[in-house]
C-alpha atoms as a PDB file:
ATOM      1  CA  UNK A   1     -20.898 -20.255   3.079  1.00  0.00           C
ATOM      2  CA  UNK A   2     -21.381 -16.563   3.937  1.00  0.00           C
ATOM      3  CA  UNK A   3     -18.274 -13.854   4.832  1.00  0.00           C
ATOM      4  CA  UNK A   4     -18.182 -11.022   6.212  1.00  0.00           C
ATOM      5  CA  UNK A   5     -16.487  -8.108   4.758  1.00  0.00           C
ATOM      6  CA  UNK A   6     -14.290  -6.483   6.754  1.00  0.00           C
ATOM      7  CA  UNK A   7     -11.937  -3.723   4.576  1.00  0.00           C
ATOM      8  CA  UNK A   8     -13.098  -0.475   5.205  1.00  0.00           C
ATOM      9  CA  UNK A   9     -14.469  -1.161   8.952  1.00  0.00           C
ATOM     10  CA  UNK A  10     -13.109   1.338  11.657  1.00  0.00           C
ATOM     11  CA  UNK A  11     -12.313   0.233  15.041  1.00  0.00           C
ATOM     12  CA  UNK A  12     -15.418   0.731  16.421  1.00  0.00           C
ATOM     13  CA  UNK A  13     -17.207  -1.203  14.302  1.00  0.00           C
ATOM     14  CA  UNK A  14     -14.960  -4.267  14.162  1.00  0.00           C
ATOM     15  CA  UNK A  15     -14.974  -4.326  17.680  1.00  0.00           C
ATOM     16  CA  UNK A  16     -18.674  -4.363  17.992  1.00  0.00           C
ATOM     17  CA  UNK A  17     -18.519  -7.298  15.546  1.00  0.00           C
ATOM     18  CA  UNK A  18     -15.972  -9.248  17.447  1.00  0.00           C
ATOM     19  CA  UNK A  19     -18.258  -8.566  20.806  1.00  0.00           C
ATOM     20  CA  UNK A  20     -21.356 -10.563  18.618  1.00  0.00           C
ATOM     21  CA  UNK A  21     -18.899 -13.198  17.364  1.00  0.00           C
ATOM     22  CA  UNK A  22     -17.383 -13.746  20.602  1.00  0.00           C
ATOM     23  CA  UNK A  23     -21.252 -13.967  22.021  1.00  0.00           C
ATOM     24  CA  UNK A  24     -22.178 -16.434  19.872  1.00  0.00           C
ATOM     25  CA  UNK A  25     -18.999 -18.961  19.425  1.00  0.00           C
ATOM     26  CA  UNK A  26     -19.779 -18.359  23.933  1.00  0.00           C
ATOM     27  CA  UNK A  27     -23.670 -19.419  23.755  1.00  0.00           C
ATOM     28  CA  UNK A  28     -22.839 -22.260  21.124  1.00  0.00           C
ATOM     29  CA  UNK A  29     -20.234 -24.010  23.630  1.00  0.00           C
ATOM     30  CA  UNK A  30     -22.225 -23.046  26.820  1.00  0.00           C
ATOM     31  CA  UNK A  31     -24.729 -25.987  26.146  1.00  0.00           C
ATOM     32  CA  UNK A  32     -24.847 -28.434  29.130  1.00  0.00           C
ATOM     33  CA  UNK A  33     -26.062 -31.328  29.453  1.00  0.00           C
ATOM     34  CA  UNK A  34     -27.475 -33.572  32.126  1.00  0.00           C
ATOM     35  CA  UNK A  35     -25.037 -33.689  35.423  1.00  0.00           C
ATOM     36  CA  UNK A  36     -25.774 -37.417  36.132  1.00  0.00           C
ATOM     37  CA  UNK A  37     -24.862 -38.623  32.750  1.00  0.00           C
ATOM     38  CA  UNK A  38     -21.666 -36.079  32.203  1.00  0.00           C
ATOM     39  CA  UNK A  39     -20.229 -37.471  35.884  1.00  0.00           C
ATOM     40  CA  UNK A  40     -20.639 -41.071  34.273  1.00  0.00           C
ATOM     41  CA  UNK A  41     -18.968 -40.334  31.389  1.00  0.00           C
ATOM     42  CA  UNK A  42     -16.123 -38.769  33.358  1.00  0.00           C
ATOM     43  CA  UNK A  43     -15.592 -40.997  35.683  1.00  0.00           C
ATOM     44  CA  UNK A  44     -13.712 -41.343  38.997  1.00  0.00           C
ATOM     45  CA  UNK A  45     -10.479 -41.373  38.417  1.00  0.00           C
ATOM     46  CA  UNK A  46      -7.877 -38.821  37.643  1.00  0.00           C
ATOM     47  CA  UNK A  47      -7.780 -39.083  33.831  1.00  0.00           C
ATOM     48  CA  UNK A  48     -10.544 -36.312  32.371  1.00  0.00           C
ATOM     49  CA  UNK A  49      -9.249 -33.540  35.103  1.00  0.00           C
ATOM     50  CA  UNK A  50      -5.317 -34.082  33.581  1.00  0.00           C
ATOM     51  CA  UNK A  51      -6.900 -34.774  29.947  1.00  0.00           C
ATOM     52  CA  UNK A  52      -8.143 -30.998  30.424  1.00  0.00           C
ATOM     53  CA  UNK A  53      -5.046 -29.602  32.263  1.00  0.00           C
ATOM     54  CA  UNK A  54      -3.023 -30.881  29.069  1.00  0.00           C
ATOM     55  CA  UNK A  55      -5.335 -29.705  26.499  1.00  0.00           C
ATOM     56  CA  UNK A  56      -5.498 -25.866  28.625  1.00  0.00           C
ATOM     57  CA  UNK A  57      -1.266 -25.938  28.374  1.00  0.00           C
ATOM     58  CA  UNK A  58      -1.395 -27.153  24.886  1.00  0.00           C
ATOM     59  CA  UNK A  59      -3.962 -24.473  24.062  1.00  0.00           C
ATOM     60  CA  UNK A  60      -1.871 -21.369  26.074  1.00  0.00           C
ATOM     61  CA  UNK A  61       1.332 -22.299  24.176  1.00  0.00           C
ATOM     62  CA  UNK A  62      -0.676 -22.329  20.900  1.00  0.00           C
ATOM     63  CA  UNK A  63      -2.050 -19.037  22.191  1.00  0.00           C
ATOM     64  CA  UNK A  64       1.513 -17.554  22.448  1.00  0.00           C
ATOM     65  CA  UNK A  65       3.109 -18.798  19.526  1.00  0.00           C
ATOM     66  CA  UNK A  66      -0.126 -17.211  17.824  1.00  0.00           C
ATOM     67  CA  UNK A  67       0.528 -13.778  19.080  1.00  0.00           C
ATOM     68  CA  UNK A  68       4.198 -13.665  18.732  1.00  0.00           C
ATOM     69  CA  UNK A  69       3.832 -14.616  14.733  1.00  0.00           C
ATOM     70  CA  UNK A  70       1.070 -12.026  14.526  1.00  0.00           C
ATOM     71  CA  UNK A  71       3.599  -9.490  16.284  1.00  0.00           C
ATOM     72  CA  UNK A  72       6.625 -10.441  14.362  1.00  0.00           C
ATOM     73  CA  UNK A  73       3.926  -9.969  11.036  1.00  0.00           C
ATOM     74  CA  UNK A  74       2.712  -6.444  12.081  1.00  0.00           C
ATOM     75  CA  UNK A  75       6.828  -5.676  13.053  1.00  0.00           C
ATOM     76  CA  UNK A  76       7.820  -6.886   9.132  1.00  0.00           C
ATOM     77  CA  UNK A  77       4.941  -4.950   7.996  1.00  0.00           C
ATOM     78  CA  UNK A  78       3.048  -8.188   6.346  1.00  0.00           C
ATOM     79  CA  UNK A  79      -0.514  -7.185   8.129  1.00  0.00           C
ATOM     80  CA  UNK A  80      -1.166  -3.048   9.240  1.00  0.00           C
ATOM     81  CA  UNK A  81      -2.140  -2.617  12.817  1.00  0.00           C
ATOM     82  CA  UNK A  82      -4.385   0.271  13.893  1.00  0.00           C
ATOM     83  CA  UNK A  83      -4.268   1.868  17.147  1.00  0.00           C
ATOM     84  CA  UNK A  84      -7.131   3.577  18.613  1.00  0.00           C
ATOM     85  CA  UNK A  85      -6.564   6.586  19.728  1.00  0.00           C
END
């Protein structure tokens, strides 16, 4: 497994790398497949569209608790923050 070091990056560059990141982790999960065979697997009825609405709650309330514990950890000084000026 490779890592990337990141100590020592400004914000420039670690922006850059999050741009490539986020293009990748985008191209991986913008596969699609064939329409006929993804509307049979889903179905008719009702359950994939509220299996999705659940998961896109679920994943917003993870997405807040998320940035409140990274705010409360730059506030108690556990991780440094940089702003760009």
């Amino acid at each position: 497994m490779m890592s990337v070091i990141v100590e020592g990056w400004d914000v420039r560059i670690l922006r850059a790398y999050a741009k490539l990141c986020a293009w990748a982790l985008a191209k991986a999960h913008a596969r699609s497949g064939d329409a006929a065979m993804i509307s049979g697997y889903i179905g008719s009825s009702e359950a994939f569209d509220d299996a999705i609405c659940e998961f896109a709650v679920e994943y917003a309330d993870q997405n807040q608790r998320d940035y409140r514990a990274f705010v409360k950890a730059i506030r108690e000084k556990r991780i440094e923050a940089a702003v760009e000026s």
